[in-house]
Protein backbone atom coordinates (compact mmCIF):
# COMPACT_ATOMS: atom_id res chain seq x y z
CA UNK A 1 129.52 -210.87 19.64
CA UNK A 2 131.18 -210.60 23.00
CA UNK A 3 129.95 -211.77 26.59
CA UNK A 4 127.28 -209.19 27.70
CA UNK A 5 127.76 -206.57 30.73
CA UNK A 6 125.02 -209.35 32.50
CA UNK A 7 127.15 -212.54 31.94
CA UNK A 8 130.37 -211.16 33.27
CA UNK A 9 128.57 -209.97 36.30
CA UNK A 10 126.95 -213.21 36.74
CA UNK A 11 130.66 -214.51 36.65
CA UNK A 12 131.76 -211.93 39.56
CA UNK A 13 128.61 -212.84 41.43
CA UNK A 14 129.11 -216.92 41.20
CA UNK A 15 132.96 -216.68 42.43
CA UNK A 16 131.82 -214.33 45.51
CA UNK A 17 129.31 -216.49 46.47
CA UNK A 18 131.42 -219.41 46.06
CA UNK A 19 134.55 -217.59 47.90
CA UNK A 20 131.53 -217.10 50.96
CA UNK A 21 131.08 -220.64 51.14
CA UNK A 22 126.86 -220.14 50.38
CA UNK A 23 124.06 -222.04 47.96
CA UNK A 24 122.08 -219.85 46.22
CA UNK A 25 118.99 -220.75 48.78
CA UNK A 26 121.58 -219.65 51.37
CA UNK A 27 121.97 -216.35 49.76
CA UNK A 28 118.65 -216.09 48.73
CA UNK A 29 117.44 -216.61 52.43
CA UNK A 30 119.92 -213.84 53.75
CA UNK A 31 118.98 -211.23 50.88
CA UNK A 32 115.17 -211.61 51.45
CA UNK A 33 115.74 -212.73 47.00
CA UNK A 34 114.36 -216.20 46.02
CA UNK A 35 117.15 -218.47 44.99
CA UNK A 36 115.69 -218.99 41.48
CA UNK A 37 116.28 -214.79 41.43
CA UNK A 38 119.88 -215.47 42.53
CA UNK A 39 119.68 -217.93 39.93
CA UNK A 40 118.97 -215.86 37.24
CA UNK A 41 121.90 -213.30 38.37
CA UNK A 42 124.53 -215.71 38.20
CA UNK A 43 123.51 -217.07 34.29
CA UNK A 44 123.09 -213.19 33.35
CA UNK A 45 119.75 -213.91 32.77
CA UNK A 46 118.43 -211.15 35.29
CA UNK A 47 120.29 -207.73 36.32
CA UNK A 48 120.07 -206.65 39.93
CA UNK A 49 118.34 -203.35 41.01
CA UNK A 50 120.96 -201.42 42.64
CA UNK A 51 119.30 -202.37 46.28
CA UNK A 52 119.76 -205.71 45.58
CA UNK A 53 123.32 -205.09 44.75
CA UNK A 54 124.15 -203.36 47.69
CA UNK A 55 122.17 -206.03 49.62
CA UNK A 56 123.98 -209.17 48.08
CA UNK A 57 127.35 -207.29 48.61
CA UNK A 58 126.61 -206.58 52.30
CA UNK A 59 124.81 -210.68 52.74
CA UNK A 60 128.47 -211.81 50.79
CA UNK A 61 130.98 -209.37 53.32
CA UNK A 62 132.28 -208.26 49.65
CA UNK A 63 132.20 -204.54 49.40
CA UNK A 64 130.39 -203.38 46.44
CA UNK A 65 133.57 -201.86 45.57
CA UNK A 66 134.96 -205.27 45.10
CA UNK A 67 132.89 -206.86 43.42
CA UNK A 68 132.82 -203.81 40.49
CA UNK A 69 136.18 -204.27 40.36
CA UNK A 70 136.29 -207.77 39.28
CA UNK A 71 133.30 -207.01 36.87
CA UNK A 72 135.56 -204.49 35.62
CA UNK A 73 138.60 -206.92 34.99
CA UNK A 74 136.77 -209.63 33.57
CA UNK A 75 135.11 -206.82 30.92
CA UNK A 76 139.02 -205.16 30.36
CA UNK A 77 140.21 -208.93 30.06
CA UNK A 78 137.63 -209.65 27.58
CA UNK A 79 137.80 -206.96 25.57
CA UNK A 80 141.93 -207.36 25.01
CA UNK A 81 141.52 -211.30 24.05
CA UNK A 82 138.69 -210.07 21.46
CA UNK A 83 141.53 -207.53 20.28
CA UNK A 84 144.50 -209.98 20.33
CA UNK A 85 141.96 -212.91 17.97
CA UNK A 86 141.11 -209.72 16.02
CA UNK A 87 145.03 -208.70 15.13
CA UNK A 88 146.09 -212.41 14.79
CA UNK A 89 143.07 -213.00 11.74
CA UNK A 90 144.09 -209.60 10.21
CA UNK A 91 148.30 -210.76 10.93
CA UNK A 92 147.46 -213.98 8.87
C-alpha cells in the first residue's frame, strides 16, 4: 500500500516549516493551532481544515500554491517509483 494523501502532506508541511526556520510551538503560537495539532499534521496523523491551511501557508510566507505543488510532486514521484518496483518484479 502506498504513502497516504496525509503522509506526503505531512512531508511538504515538515520541509516548509523547517525551510522557515520555526518549532512546531513556534508555528503553533503564530497559527492560533496547538503544537501537538501541528504535530499531528506533520506525522499525517491529522488533515488540516482548509482555514488552517491557508493560515499555516500565510504564518510559513509559503503560498498555498507552493506548498500544493510539492504535495503534488512528492504524490507524482511516488506513484512512478511504485510503477518502476512494479515493472522490474513483472521484468524478472
Amino acid at each position: 500500500m502506498g504513502m497516504s494523501l496525509e503522509r506526503h502532506f505531512a512531508q511538504s508541511l515538515k520541509v516548509a516549516r523547517k525551510k522557515a526556520s520555526l518549532t512546531q510551538t513556534q508555528l503553533g503560537t503564530l497559527c492560533g493551532l496547538n503544537r501537538t495539532f501541528i504535530s499531528m499534521l506533520e506525522r499525517g496523523v491529522r488533515k488540516p481544515s482548509l482555514e488552517s491551511f491557508m493560515i499555516i501557508a500565510t504564518q510559513l510566507k509559503v503560498p498555498a500554491s507552493t506548498l500544493l505543488i510539492d504535495l503534488e510532486q512528492r504524490i507524482e514521484i511516488a506513484e512512478q517509483s511504485k510503477a518502476l518496483a512494479k515493472s522490474h518484479l513483472i521484468n524478472k
